[in-house]
Structures are given as C-alpha cells and as structure tokens.
N, C-alpha and C. Protein backbone atom coordinates (compact mmCIF):
# COMPACT_ATOMS: atom_id res chain seq x y z
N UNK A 1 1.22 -47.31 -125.81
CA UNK A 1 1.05 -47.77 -127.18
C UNK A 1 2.39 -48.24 -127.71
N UNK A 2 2.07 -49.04 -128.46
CA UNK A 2 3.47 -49.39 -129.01
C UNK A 2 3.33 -49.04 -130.74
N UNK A 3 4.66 -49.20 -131.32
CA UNK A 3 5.08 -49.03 -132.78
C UNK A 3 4.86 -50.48 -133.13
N UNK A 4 4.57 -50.62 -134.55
CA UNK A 4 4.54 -51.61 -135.10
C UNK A 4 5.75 -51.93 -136.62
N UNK A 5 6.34 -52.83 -137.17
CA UNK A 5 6.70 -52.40 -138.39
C UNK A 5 6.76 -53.98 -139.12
N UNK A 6 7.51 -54.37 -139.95
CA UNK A 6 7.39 -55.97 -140.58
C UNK A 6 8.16 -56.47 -139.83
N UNK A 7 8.23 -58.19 -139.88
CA UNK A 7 8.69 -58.93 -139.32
C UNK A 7 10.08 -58.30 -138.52
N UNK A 8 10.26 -58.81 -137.86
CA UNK A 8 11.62 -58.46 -136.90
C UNK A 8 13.30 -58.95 -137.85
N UNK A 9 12.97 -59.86 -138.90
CA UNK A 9 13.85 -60.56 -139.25
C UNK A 9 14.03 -59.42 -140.09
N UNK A 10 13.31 -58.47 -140.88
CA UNK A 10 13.71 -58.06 -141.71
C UNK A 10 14.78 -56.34 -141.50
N UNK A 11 15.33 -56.28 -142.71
CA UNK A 11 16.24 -54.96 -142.46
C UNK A 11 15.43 -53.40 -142.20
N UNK A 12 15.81 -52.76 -141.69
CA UNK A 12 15.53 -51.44 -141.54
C UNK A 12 15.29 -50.69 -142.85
N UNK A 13 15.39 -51.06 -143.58
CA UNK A 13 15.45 -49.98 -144.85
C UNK A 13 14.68 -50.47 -145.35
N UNK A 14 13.64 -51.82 -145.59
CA UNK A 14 12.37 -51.67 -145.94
C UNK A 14 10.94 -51.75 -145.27
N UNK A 15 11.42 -51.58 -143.85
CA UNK A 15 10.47 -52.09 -142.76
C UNK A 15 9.64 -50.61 -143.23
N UNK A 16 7.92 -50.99 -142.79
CA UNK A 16 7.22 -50.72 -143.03
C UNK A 16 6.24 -49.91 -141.57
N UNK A 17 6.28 -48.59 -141.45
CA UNK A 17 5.47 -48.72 -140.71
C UNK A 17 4.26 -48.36 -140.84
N UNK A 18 3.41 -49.27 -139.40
CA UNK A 18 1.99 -49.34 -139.51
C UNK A 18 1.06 -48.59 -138.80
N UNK A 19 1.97 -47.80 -137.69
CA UNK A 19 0.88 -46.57 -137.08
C UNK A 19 1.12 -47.26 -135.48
N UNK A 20 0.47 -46.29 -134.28
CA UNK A 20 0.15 -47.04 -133.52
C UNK A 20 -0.43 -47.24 -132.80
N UNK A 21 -0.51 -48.93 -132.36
CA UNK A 21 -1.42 -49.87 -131.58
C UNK A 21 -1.36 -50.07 -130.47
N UNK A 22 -2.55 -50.28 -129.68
CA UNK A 22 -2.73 -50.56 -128.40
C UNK A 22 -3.55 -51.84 -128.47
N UNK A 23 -3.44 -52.80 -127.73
CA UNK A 23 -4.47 -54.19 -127.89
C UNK A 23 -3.81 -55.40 -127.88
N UNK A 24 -4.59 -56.57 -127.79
CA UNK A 24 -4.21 -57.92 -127.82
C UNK A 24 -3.62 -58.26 -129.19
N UNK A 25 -2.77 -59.18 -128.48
CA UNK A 25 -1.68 -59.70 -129.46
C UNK A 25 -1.54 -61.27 -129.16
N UNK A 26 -1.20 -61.63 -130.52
CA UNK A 26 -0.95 -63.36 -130.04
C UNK A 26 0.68 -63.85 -129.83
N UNK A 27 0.87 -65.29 -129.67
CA UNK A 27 2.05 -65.49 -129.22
C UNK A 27 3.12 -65.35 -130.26
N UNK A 28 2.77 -64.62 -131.59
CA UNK A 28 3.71 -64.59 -132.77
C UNK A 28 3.93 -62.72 -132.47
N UNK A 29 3.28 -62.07 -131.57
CA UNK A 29 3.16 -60.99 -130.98
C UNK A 29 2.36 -60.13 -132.22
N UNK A 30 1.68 -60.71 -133.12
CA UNK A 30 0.76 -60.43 -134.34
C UNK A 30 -0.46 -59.42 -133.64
N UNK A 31 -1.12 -58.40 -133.82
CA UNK A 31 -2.57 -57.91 -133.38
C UNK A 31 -3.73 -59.25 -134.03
N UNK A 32 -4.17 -59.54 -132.52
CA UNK A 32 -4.59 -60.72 -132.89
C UNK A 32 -5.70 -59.82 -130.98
N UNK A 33 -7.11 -60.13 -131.24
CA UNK A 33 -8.42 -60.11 -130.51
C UNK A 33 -8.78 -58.52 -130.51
N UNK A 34 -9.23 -57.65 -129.24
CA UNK A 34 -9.82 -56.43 -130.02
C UNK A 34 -8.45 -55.13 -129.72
N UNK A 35 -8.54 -54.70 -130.67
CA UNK A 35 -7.51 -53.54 -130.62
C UNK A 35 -7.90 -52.20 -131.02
N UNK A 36 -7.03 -51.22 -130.82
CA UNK A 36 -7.38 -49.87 -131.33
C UNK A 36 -6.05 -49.72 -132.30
N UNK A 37 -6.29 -49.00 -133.39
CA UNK A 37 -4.63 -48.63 -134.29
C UNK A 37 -5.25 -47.03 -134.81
N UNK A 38 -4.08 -46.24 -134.75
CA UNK A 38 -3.79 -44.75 -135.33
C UNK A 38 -3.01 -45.26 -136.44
N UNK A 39 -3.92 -45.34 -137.81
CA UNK A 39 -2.85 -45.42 -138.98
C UNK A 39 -2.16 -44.37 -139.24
N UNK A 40 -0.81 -44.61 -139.54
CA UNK A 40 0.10 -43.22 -140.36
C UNK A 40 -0.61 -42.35 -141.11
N UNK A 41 -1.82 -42.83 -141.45
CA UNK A 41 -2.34 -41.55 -142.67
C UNK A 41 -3.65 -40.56 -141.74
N UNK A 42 -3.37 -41.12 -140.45
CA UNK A 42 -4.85 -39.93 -139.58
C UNK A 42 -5.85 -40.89 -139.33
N UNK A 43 -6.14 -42.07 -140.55
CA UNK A 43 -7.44 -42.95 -139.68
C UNK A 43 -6.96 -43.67 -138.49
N UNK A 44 -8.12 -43.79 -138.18
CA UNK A 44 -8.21 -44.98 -136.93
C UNK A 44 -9.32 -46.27 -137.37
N UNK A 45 -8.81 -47.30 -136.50
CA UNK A 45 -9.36 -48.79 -136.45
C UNK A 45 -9.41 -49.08 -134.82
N UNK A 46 -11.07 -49.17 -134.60
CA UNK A 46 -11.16 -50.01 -133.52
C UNK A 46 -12.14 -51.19 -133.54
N UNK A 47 -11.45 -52.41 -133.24
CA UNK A 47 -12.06 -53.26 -133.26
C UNK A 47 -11.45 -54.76 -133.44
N UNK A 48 -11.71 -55.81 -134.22
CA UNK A 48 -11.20 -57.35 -133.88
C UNK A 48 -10.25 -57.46 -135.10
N UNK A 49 -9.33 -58.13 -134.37
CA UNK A 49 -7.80 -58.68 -135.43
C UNK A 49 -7.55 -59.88 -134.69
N UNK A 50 -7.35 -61.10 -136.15
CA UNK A 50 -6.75 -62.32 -136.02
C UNK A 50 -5.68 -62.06 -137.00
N UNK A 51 -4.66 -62.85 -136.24
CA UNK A 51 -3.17 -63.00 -136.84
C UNK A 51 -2.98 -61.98 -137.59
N UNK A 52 -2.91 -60.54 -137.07
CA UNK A 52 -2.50 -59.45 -137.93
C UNK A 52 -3.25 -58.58 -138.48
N UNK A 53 -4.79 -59.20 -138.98
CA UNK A 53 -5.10 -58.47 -140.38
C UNK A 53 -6.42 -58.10 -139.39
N UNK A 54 -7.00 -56.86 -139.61
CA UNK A 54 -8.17 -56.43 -139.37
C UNK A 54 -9.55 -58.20 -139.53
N UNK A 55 -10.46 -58.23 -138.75
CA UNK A 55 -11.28 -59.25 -138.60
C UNK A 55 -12.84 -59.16 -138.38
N UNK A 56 -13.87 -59.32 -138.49
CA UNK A 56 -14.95 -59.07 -137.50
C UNK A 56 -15.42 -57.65 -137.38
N UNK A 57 -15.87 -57.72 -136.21
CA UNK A 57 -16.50 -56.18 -136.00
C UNK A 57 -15.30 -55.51 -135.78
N UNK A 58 -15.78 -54.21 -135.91
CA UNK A 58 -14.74 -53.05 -136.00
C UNK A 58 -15.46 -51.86 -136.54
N UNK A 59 -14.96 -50.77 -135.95
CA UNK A 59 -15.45 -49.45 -136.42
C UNK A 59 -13.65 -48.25 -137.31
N UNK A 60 -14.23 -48.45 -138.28
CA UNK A 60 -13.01 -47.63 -139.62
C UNK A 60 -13.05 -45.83 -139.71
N UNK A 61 -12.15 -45.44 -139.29
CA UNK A 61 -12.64 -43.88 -139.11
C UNK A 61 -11.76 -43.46 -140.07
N UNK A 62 -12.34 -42.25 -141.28
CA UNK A 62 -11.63 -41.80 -142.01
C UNK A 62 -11.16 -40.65 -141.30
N UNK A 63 -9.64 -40.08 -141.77
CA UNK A 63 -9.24 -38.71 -141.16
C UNK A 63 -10.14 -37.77 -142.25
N UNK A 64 -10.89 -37.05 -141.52
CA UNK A 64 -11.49 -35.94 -142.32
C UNK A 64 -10.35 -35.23 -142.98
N UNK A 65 -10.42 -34.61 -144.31
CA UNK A 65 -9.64 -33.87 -145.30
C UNK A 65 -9.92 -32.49 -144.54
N UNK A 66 -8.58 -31.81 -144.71
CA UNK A 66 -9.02 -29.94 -144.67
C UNK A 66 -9.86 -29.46 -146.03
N UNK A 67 -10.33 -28.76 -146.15
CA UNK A 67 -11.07 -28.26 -147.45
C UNK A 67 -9.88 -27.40 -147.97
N UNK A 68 -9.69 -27.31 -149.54
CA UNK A 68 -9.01 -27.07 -150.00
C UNK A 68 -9.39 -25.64 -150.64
C-alpha cells in the first residue's frame, strides 16, 4: 500500500493526508480505475476513481463508533 498526501509541489506543513491506498493510478499518478482506500478516520472505500476523486460504483464503509 502506499501513502497518499497533496500535490508533490507542495510544502510539508500543509500536506494533507489521505489514508491508505492500494489500486490503479493514472499517469498524473492520481487514483484513477478500481481501488481500495483506509481513510484516516477508520472508513474504507472500495471501488472506481477517475483523476483522484471517488467515481462510479463503489462500496463506502463507515467505521462503526464504540458505544459510549
């Protein structure tokens, strides 16, 4: 799996990260056809990305909450 974060051009101190991904990527190295992602917050995404952004089919898994 790899890490993801914003553009490469940008500085370390506001890069963003996005969790991580396993899957096709396009030649801008964007998640781009079907992928799996572990977001930072516990969900998961499996399913289709063009140029980056979630696309198409896909299955959205919430991280279940502990009961409080």
């Amino acid at each position: 799996m790899s890490l993801d974060s914003l553009e490469s051009g940008q500085s370390p101190e506001i890069s963003l990260f996005l969790g991580e991904y396993e899957g096709e990527r396009n030649e801008k190295d964007e998640r781009h056809g079907f992928g799996r992602a572990l977001l930072p917050n516990g969900d998961e995404y499996e399913g289709d990305y063009k140029n980056g952004k979630r696309n198409g089919n896909g299955k959205y898994t919430f991280l279940k909450s502990k009961a409080r």
